[in-house]
C-alpha atoms as a PDB file:
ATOM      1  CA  UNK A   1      -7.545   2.833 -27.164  1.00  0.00           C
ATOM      2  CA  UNK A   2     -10.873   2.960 -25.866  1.00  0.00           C
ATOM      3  CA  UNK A   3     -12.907   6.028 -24.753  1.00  0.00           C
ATOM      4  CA  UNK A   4     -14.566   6.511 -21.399  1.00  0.00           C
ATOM      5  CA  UNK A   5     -17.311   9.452 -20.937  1.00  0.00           C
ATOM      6  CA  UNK A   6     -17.495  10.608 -17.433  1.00  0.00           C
ATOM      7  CA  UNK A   7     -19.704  13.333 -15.792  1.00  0.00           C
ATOM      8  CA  UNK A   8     -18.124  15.298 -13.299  1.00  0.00           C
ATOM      9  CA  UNK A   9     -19.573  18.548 -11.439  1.00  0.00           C
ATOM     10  CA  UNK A  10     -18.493  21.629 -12.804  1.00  0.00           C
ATOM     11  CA  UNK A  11     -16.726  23.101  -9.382  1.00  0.00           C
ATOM     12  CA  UNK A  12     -14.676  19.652  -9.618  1.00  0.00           C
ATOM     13  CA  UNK A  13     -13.941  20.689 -13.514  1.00  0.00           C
ATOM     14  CA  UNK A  14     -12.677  23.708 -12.451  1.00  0.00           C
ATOM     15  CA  UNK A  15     -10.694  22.387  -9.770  1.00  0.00           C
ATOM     16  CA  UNK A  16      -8.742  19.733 -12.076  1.00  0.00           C
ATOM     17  CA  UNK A  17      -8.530  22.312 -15.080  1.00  0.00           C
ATOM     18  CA  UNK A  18      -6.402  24.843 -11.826  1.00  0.00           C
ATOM     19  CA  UNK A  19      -4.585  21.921 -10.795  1.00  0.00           C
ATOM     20  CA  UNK A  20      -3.519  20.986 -14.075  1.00  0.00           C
ATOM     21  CA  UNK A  21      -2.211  23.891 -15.544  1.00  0.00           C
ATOM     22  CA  UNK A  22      -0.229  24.345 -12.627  1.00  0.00           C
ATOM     23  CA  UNK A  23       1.223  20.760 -13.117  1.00  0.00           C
ATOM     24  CA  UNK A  24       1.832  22.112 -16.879  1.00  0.00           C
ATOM     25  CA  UNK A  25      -0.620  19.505 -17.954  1.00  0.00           C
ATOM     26  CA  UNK A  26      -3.894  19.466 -19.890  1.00  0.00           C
ATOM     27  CA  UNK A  27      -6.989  18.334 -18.026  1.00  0.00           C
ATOM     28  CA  UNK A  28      -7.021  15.516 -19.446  1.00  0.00           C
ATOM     29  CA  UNK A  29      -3.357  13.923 -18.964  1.00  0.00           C
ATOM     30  CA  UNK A  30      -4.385  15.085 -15.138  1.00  0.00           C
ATOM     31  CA  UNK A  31      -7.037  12.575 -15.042  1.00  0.00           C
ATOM     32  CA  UNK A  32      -5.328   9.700 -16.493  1.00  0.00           C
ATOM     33  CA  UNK A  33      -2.786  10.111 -13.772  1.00  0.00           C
ATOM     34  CA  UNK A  34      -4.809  10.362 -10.972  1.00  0.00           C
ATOM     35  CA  UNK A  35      -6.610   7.657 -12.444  1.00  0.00           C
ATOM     36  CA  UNK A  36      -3.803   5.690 -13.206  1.00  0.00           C
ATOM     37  CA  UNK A  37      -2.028   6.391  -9.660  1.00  0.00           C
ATOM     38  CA  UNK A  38      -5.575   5.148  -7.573  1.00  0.00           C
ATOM     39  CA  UNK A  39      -5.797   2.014 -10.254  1.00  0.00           C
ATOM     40  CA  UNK A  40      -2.236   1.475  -8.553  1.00  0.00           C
ATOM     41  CA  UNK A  41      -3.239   2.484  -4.990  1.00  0.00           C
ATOM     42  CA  UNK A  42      -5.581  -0.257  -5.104  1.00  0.00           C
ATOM     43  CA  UNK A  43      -3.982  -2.807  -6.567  1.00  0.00           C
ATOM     44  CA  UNK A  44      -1.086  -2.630  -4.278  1.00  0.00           C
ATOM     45  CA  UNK A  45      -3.525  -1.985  -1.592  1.00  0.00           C
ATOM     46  CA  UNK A  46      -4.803  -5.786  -3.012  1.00  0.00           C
ATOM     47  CA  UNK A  47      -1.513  -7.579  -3.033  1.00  0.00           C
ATOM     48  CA  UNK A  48      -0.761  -6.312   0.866  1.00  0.00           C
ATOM     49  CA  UNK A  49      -4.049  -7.823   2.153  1.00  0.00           C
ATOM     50  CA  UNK A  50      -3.193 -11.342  -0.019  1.00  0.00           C
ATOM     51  CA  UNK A  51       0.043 -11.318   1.549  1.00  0.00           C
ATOM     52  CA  UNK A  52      -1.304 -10.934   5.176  1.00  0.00           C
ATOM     53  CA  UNK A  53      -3.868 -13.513   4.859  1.00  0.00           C
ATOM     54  CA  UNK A  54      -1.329 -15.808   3.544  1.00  0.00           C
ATOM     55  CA  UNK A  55       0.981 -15.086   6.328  1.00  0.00           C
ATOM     56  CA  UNK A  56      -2.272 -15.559   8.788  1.00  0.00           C
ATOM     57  CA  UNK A  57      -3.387 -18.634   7.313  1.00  0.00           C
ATOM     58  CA  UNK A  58       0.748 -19.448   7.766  1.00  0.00           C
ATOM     59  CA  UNK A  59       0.064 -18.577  11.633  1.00  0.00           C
ATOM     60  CA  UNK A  60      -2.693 -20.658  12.186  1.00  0.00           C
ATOM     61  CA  UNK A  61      -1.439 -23.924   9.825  1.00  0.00           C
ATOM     62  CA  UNK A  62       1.779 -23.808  12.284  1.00  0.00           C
ATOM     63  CA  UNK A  63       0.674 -22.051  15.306  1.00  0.00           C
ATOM     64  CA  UNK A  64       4.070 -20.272  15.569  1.00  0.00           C
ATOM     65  CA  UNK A  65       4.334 -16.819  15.618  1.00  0.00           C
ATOM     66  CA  UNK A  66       7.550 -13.903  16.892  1.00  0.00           C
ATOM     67  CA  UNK A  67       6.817 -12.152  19.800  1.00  0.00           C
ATOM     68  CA  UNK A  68       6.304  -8.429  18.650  1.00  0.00           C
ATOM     69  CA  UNK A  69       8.809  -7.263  21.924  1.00  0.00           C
ATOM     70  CA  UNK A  70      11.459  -9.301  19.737  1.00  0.00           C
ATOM     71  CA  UNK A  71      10.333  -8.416  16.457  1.00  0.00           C
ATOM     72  CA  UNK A  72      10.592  -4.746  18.078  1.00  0.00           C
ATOM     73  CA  UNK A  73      13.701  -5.470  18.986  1.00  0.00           C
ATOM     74  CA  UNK A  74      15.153  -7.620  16.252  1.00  0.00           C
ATOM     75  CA  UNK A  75      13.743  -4.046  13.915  1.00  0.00           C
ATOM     76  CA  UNK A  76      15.505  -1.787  15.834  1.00  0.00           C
ATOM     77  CA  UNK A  77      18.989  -3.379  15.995  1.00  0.00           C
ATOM     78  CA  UNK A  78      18.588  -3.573  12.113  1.00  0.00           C
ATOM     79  CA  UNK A  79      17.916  -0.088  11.835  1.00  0.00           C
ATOM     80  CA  UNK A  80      20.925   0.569  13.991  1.00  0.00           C
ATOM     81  CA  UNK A  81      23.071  -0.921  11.122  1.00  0.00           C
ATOM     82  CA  UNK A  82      23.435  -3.827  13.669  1.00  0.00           C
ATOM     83  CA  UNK A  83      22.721  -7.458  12.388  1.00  0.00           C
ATOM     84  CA  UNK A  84      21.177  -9.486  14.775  1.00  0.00           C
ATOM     85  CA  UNK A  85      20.171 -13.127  14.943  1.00  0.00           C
ATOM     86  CA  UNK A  86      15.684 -13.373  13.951  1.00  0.00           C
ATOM     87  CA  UNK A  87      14.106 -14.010  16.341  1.00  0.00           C
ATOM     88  CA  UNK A  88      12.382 -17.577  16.905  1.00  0.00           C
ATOM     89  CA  UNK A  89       9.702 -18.121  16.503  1.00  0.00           C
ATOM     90  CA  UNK A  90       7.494 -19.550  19.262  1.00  0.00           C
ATOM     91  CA  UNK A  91       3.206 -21.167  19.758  1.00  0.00           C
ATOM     92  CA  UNK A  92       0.558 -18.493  18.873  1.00  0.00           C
ATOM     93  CA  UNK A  93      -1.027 -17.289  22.199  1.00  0.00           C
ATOM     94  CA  UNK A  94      -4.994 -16.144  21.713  1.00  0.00           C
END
């Protein structure tokens, strides 16, 4: 396991040591998991933007795209517990 010095201010210090023994934690274990939950933030934050610009780059190879009045609609019947037809897709308007 490797070892990481940081420098933090010591209102911040105080802060995290409150926090954490509220949490029943030590300082320490605090800041792994906030550490460890923004490491995560990010990288899902990382795979969403991959995934749009593949689906972009999917919208302007074919030029097709759903209408978002039927992809509205085509949402809200699902949520309904309904199961409607997807919509089709039709040419990407600028």
């Amino acid at each position: 396991m490797a070892t990481t010095t940081i420098r933090i201010e010591d209102e911040l210090k105080t802060r995290i040591t409150a926090v954490a023994e509220r949490a029943g934690k030590t300082p320490h274990a605090f800041m792994l998991d906030a550490i460890a939950q923004r490491v995560e933030q990010a990288e899902q934050e990382a795979a969403f933007h991959r995934l749009a610009d593949a689906r972009w780059d999917n919208v302007r190879a074919t030029g097709k795209t759903v209408a978002w009045d039927d992809a509205k609609a085509w949402l809200e019947a699902r949520s309904r517990g309904e199961h409607p037809e997807r919509p089709s897709p039709r040419a990407f308007e600028r």
